[in-house]
PDB file of N, CA and C in Angstrom:
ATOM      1  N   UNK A   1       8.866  61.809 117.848  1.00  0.00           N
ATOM      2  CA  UNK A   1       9.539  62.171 116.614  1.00  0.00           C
ATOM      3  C   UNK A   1       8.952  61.390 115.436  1.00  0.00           C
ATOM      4  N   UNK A   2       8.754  60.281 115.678  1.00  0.00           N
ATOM      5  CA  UNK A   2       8.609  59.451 114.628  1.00  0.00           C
ATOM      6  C   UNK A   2       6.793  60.017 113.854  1.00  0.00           C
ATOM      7  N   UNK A   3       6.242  60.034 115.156  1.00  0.00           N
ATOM      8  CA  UNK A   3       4.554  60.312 114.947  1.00  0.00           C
ATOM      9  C   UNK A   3       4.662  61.879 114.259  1.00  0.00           C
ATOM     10  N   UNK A   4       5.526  63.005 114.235  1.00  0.00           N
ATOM     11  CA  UNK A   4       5.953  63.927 113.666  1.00  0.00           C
ATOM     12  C   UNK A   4       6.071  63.469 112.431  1.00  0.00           C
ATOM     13  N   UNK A   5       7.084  62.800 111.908  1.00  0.00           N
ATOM     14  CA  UNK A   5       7.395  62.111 110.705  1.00  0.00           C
ATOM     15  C   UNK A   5       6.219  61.383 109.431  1.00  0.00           C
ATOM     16  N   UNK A   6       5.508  60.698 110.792  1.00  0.00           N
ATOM     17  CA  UNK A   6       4.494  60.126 110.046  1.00  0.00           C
ATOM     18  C   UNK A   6       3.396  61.173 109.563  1.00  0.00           C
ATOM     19  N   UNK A   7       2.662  62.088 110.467  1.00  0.00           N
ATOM     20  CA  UNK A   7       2.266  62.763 109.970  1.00  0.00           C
ATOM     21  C   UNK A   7       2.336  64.156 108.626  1.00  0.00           C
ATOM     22  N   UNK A   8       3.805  64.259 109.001  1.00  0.00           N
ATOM     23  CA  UNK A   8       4.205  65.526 108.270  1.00  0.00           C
ATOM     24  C   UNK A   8       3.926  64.535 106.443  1.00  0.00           C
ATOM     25  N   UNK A   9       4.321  62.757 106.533  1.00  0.00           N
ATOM     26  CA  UNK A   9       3.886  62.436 105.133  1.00  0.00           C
ATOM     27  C   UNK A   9       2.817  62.352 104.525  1.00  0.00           C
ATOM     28  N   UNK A  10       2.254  62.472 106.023  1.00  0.00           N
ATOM     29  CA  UNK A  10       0.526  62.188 105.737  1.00  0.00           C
ATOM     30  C   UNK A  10      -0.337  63.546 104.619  1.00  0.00           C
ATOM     31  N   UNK A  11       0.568  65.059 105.044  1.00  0.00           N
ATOM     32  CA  UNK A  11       0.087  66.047 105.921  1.00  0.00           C
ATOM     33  C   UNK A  11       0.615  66.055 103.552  1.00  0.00           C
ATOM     34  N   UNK A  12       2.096  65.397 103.393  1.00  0.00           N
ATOM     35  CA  UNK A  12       2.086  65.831 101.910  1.00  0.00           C
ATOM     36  C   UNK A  12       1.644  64.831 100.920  1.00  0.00           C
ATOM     37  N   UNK A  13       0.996  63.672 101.159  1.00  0.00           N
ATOM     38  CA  UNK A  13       0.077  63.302 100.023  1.00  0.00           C
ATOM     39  C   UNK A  13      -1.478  63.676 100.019  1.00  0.00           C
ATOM     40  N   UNK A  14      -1.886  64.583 101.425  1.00  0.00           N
ATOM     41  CA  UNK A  14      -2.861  65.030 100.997  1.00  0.00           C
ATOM     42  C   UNK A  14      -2.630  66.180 100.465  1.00  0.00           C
ATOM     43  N   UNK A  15      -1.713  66.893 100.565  1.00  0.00           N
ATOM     44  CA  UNK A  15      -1.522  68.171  99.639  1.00  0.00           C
ATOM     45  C   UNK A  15      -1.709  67.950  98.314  1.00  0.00           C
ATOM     46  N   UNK A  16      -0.846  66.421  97.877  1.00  0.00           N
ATOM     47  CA  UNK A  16      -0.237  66.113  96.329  1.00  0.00           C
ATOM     48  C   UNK A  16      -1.711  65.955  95.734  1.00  0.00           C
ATOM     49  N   UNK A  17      -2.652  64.944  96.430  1.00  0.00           N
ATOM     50  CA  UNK A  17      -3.905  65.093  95.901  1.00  0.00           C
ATOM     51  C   UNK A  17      -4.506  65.786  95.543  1.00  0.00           C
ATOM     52  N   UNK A  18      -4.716  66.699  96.521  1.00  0.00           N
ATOM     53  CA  UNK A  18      -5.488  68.368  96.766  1.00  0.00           C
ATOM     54  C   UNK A  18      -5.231  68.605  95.233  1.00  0.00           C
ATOM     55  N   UNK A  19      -3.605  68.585  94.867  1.00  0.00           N
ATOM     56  CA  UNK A  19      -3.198  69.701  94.123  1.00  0.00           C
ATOM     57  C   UNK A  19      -3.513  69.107  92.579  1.00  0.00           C
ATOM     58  N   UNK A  20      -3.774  67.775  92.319  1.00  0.00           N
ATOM     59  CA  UNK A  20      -4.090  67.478  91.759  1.00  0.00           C
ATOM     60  C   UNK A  20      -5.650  67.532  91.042  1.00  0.00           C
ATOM     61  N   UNK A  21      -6.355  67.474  92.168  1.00  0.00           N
ATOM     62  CA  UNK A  21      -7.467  67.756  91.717  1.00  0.00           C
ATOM     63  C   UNK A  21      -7.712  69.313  91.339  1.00  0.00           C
ATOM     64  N   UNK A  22      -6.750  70.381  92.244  1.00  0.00           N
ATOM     65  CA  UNK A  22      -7.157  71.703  91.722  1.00  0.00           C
ATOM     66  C   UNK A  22      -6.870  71.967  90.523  1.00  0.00           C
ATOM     67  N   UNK A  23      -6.535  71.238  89.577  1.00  0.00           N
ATOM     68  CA  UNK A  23      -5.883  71.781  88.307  1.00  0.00           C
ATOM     69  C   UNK A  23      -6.846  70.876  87.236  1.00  0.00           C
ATOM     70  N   UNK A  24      -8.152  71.503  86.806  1.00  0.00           N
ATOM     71  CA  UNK A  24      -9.138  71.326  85.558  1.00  0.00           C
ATOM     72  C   UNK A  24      -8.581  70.639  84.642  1.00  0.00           C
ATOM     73  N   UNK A  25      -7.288  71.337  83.959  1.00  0.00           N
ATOM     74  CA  UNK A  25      -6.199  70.922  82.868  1.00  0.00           C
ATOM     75  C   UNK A  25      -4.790  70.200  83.471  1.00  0.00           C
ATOM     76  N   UNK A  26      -5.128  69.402  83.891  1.00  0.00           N
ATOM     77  CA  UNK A  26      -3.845  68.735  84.565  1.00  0.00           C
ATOM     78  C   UNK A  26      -3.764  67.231  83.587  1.00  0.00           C
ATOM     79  N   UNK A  27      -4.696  66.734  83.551  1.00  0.00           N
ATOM     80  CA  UNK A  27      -4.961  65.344  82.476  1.00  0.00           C
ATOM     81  C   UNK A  27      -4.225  65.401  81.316  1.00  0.00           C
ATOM     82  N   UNK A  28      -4.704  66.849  80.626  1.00  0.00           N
ATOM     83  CA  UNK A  28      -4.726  67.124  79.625  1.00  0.00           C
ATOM     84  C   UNK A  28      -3.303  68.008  79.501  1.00  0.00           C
ATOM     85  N   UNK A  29      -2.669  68.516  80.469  1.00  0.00           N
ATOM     86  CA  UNK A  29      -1.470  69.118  80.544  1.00  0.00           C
ATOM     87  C   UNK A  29      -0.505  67.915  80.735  1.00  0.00           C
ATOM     88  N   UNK A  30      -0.558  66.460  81.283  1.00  0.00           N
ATOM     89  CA  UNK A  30       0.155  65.514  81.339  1.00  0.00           C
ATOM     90  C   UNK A  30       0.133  64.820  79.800  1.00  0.00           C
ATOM     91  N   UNK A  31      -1.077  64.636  79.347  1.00  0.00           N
ATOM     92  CA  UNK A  31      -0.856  63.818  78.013  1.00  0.00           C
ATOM     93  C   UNK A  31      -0.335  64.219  77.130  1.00  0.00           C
ATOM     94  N   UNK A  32      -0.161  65.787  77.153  1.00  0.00           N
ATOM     95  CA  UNK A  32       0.438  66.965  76.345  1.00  0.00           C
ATOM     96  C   UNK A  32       1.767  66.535  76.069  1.00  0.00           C
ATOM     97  N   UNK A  33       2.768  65.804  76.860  1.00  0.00           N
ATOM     98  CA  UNK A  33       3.766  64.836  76.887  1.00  0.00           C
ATOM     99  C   UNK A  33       3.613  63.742  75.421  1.00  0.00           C
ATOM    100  N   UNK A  34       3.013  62.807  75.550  1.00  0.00           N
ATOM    101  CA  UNK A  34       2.449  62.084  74.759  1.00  0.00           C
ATOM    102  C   UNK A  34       2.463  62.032  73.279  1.00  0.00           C
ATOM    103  N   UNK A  35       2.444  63.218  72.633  1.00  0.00           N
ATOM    104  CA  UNK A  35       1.943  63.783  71.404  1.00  0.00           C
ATOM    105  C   UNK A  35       3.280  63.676  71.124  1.00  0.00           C
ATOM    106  N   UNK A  36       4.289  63.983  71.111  1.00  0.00           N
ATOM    107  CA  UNK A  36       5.787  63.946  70.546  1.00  0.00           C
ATOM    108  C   UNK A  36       5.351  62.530  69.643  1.00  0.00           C
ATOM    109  N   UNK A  37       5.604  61.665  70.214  1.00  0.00           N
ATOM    110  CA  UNK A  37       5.596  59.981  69.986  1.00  0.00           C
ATOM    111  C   UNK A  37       3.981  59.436  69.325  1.00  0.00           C
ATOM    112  N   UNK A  38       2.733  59.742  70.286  1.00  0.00           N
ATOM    113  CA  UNK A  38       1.304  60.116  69.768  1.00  0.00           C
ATOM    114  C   UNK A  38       0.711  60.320  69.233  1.00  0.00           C
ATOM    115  N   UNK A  39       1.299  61.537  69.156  1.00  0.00           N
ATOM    116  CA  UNK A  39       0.111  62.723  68.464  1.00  0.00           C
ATOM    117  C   UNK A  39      -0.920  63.194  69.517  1.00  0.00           C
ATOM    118  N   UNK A  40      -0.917  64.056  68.545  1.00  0.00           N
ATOM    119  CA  UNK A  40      -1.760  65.458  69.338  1.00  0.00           C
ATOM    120  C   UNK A  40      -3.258  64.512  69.930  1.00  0.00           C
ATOM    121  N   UNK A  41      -3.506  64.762  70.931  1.00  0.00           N
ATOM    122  CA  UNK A  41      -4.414  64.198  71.745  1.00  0.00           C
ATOM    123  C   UNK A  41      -4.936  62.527  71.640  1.00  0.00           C
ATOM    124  N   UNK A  42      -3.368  62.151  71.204  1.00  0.00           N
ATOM    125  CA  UNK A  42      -3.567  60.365  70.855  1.00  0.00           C
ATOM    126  C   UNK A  42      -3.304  59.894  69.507  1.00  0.00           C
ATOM    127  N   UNK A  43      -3.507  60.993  68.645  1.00  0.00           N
ATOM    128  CA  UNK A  43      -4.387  60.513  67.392  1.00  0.00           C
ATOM    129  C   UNK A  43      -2.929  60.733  66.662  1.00  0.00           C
ATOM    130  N   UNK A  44      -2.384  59.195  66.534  1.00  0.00           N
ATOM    131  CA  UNK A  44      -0.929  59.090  65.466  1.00  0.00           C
ATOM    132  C   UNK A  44      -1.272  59.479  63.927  1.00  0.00           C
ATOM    133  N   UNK A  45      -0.457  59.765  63.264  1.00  0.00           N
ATOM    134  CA  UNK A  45      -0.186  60.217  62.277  1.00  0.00           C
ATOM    135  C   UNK A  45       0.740  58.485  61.212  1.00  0.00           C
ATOM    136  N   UNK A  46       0.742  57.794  62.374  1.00  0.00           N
ATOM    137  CA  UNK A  46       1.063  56.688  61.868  1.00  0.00           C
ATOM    138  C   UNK A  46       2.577  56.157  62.958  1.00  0.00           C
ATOM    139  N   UNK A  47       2.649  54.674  62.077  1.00  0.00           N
ATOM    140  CA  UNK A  47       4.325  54.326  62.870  1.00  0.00           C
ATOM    141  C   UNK A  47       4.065  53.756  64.080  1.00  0.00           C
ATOM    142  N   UNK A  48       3.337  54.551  65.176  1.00  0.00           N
ATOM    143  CA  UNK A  48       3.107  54.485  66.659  1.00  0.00           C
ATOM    144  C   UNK A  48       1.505  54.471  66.629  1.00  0.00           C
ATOM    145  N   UNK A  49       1.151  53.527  67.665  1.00  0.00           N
ATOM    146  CA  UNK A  49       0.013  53.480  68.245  1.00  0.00           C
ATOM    147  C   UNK A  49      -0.464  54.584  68.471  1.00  0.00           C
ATOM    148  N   UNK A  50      -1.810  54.531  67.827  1.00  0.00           N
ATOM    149  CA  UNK A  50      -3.200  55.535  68.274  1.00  0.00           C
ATOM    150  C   UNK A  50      -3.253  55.830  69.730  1.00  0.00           C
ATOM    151  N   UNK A  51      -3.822  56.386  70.760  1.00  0.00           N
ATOM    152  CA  UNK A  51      -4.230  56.084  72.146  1.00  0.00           C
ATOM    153  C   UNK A  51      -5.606  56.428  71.923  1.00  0.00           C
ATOM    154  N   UNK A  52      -5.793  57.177  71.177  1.00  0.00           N
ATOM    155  CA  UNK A  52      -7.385  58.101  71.396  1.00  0.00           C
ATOM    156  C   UNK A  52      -8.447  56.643  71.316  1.00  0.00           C
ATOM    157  N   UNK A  53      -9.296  56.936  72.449  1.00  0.00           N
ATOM    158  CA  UNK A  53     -10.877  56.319  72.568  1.00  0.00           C
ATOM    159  C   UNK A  53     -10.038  54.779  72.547  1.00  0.00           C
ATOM    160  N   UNK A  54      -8.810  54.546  73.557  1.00  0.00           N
ATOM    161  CA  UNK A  54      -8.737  53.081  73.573  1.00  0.00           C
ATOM    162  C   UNK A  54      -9.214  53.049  75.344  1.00  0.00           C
ATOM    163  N   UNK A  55      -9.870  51.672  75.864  1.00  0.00           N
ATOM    164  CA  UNK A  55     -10.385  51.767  76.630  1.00  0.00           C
ATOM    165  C   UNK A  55      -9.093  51.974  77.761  1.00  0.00           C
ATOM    166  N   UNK A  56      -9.083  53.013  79.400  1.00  0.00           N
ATOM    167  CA  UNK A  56      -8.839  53.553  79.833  1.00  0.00           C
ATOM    168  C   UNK A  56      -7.815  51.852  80.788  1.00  0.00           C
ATOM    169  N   UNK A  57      -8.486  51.188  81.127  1.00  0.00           N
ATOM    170  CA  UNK A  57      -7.929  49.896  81.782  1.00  0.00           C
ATOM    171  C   UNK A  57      -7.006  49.114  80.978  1.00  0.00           C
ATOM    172  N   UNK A  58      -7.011  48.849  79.633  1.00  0.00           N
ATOM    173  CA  UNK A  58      -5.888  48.292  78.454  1.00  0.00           C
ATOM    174  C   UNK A  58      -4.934  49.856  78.282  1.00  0.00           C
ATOM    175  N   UNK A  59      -5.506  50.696  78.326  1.00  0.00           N
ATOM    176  CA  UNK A  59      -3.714  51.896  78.864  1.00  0.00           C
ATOM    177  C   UNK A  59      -2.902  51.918  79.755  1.00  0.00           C
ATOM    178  N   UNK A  60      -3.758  51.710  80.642  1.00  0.00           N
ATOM    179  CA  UNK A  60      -2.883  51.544  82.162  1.00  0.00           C
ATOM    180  C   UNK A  60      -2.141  50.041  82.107  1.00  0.00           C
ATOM    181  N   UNK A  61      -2.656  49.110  81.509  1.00  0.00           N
ATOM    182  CA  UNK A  61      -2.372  47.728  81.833  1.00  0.00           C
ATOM    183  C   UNK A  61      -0.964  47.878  80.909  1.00  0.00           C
ATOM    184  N   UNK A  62      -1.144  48.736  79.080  1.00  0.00           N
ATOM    185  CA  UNK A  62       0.374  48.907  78.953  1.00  0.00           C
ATOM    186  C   UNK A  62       1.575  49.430  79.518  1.00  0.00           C
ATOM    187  N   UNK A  63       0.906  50.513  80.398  1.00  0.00           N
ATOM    188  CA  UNK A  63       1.665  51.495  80.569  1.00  0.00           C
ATOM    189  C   UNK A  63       2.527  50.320  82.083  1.00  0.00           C
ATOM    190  N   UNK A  64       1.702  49.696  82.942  1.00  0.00           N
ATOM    191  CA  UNK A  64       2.229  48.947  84.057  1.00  0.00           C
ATOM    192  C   UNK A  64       2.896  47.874  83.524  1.00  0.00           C
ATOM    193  N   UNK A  65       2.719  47.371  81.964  1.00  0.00           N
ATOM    194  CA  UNK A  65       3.711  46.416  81.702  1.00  0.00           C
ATOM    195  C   UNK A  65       4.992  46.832  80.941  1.00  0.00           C
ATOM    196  N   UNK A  66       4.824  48.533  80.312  1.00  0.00           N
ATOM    197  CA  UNK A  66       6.177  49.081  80.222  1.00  0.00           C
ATOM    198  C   UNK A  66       7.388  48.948  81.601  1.00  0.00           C
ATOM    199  N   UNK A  67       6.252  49.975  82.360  1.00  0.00           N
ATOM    200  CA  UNK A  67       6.588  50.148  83.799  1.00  0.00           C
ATOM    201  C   UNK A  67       7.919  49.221  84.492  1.00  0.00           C
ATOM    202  N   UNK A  68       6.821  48.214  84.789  1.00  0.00           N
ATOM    203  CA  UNK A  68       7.513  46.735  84.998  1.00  0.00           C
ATOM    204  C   UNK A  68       8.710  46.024  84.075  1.00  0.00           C
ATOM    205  N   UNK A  69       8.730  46.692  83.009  1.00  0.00           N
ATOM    206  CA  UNK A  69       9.509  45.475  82.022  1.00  0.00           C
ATOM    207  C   UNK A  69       9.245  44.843  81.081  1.00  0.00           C
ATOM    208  N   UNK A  70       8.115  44.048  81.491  1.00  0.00           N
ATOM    209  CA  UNK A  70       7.255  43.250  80.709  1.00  0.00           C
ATOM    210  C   UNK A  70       7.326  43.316  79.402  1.00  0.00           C
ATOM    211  N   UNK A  71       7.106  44.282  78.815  1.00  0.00           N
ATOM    212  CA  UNK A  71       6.930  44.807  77.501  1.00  0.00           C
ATOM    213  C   UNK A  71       7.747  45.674  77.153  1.00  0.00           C
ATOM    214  N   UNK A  72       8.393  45.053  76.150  1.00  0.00           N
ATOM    215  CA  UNK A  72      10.635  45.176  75.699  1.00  0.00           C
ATOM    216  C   UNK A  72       9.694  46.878  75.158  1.00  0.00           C
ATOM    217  N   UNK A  73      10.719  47.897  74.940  1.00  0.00           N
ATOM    218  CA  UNK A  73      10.404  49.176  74.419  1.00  0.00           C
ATOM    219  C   UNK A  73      11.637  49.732  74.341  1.00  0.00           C
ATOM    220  N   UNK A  74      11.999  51.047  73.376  1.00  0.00           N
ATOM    221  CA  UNK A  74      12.558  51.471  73.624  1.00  0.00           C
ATOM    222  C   UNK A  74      13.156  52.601  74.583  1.00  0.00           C
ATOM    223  N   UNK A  75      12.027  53.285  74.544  1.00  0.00           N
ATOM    224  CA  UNK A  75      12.178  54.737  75.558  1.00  0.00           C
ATOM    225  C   UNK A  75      10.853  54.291  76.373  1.00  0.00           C
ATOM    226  N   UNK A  76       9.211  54.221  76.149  1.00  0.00           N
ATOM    227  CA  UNK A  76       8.559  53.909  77.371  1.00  0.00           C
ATOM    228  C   UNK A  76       8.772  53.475  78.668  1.00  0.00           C
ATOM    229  N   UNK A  77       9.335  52.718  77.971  1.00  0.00           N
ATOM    230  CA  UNK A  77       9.866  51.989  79.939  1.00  0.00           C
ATOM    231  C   UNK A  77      10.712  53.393  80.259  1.00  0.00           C
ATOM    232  N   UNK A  78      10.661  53.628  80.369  1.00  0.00           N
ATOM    233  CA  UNK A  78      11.870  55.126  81.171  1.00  0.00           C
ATOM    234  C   UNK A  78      10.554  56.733  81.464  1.00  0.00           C
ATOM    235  N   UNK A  79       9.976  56.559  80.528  1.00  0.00           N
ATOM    236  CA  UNK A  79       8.929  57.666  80.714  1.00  0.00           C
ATOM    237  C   UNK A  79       7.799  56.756  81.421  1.00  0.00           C
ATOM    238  N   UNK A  80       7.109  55.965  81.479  1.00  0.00           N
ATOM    239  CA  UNK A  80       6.330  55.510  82.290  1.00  0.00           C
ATOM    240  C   UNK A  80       6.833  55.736  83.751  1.00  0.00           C
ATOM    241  N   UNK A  81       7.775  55.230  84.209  1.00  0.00           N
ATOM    242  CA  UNK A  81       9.029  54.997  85.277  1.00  0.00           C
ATOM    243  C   UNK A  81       8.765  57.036  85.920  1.00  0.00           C
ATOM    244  N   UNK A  82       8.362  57.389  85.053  1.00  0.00           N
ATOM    245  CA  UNK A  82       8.592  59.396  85.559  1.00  0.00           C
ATOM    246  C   UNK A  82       7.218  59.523  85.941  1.00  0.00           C
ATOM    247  N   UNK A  83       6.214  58.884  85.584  1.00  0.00           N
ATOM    248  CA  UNK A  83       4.720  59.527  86.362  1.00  0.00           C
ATOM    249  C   UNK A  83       4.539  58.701  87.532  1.00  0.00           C
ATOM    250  N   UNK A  84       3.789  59.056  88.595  1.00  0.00           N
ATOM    251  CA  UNK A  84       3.092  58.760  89.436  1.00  0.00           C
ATOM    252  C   UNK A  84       1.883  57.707  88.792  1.00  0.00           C
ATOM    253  N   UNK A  85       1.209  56.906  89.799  1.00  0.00           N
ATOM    254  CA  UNK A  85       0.289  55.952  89.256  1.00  0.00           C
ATOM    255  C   UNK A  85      -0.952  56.632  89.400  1.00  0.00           C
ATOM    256  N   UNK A  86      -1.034  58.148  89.970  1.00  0.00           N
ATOM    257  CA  UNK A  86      -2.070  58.736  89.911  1.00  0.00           C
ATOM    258  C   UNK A  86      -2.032  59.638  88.264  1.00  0.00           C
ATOM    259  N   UNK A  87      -1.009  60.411  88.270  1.00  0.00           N
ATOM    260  CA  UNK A  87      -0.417  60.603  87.082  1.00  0.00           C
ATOM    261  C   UNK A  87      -1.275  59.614  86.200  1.00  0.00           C
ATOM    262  N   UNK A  88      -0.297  58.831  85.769  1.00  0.00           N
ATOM    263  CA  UNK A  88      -0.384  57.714  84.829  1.00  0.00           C
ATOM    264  C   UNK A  88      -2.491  57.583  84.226  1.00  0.00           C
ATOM    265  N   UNK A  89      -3.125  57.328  86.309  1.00  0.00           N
ATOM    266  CA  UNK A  89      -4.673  56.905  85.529  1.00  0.00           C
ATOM    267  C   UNK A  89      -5.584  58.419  85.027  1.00  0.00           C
ATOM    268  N   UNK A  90      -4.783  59.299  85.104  1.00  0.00           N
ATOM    269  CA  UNK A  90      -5.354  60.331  84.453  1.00  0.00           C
ATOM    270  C   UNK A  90      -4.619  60.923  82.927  1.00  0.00           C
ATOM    271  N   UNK A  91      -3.691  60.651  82.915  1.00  0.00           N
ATOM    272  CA  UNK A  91      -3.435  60.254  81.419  1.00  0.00           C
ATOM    273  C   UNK A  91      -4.233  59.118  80.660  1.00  0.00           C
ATOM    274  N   UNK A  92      -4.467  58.119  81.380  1.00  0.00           N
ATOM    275  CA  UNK A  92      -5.045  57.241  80.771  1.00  0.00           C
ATOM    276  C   UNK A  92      -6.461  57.110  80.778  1.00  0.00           C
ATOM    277  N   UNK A  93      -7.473  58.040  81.499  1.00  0.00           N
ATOM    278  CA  UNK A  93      -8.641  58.052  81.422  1.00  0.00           C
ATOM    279  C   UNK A  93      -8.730  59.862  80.250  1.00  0.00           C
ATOM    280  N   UNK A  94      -7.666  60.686  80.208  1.00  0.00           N
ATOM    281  CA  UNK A  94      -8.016  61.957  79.268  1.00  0.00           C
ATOM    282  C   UNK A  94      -7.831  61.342  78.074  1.00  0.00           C
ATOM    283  N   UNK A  95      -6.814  60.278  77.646  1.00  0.00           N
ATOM    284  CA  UNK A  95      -6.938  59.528  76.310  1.00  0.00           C
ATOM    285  C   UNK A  95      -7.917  58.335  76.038  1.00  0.00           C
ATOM    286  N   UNK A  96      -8.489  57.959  76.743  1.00  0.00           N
ATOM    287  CA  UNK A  96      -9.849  56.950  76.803  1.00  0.00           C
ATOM    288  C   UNK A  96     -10.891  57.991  76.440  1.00  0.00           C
ATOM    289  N   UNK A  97     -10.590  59.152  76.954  1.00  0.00           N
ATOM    290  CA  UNK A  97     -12.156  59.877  76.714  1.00  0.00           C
ATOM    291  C   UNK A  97     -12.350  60.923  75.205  1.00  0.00           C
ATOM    292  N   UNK A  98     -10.852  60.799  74.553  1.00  0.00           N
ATOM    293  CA  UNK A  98     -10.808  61.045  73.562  1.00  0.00           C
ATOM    294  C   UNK A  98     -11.384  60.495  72.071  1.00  0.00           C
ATOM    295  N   UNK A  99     -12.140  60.973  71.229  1.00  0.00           N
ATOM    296  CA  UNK A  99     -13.199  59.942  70.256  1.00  0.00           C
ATOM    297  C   UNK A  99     -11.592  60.021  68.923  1.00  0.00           C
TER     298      UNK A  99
END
């Protein structure tokens, strides 16, 4: 039973991957989120941090110290807390690759 169990989890993070990679616009359909607070592909309009063309490892490092706590916020910490950490480094490498 148990070796059932184990596999059947095995059997759905390779799906979750799979499914991740099948989707071209998935980066770019997650950061799509973003822009409320952002702006449209990073690029603030002011008030809030830029993201566009900031390096891809200082995004993630905010986003894991929202995550965590670390870094007092108002609403981030709660939307970080909703993506996956696979999520998360592809948001953070489609706004790194933004000029």
């Amino acid at each position: 039973m148990k070796l059932t169990t184990v596999f059947a989890a095995l059997c759905l993070i390779g799906a979750q991957g799979a499914a991740l990679a099948a989707d071209p616009n998935l980066a770019r359909d997650l950061a799509a989120g973003c822009a409320n607070c952002h702006g449209t592909d990073g690029k603030s309009l002011g008030g809030i941090e830029s993201l566009a063309g900031k390096p891809k490892e200082t995004l993630l490092q905010k986003i894991a110290d929202f995550k965590s706590g670390a870094k007092p916020a108002t609403i981030m910490h709660q939307i970080a807390k909703g993506y996956t950490d696979e999520q998360l480094d592809l948001i953070a490498g489609y706004f790194a690759a933004q000029k």
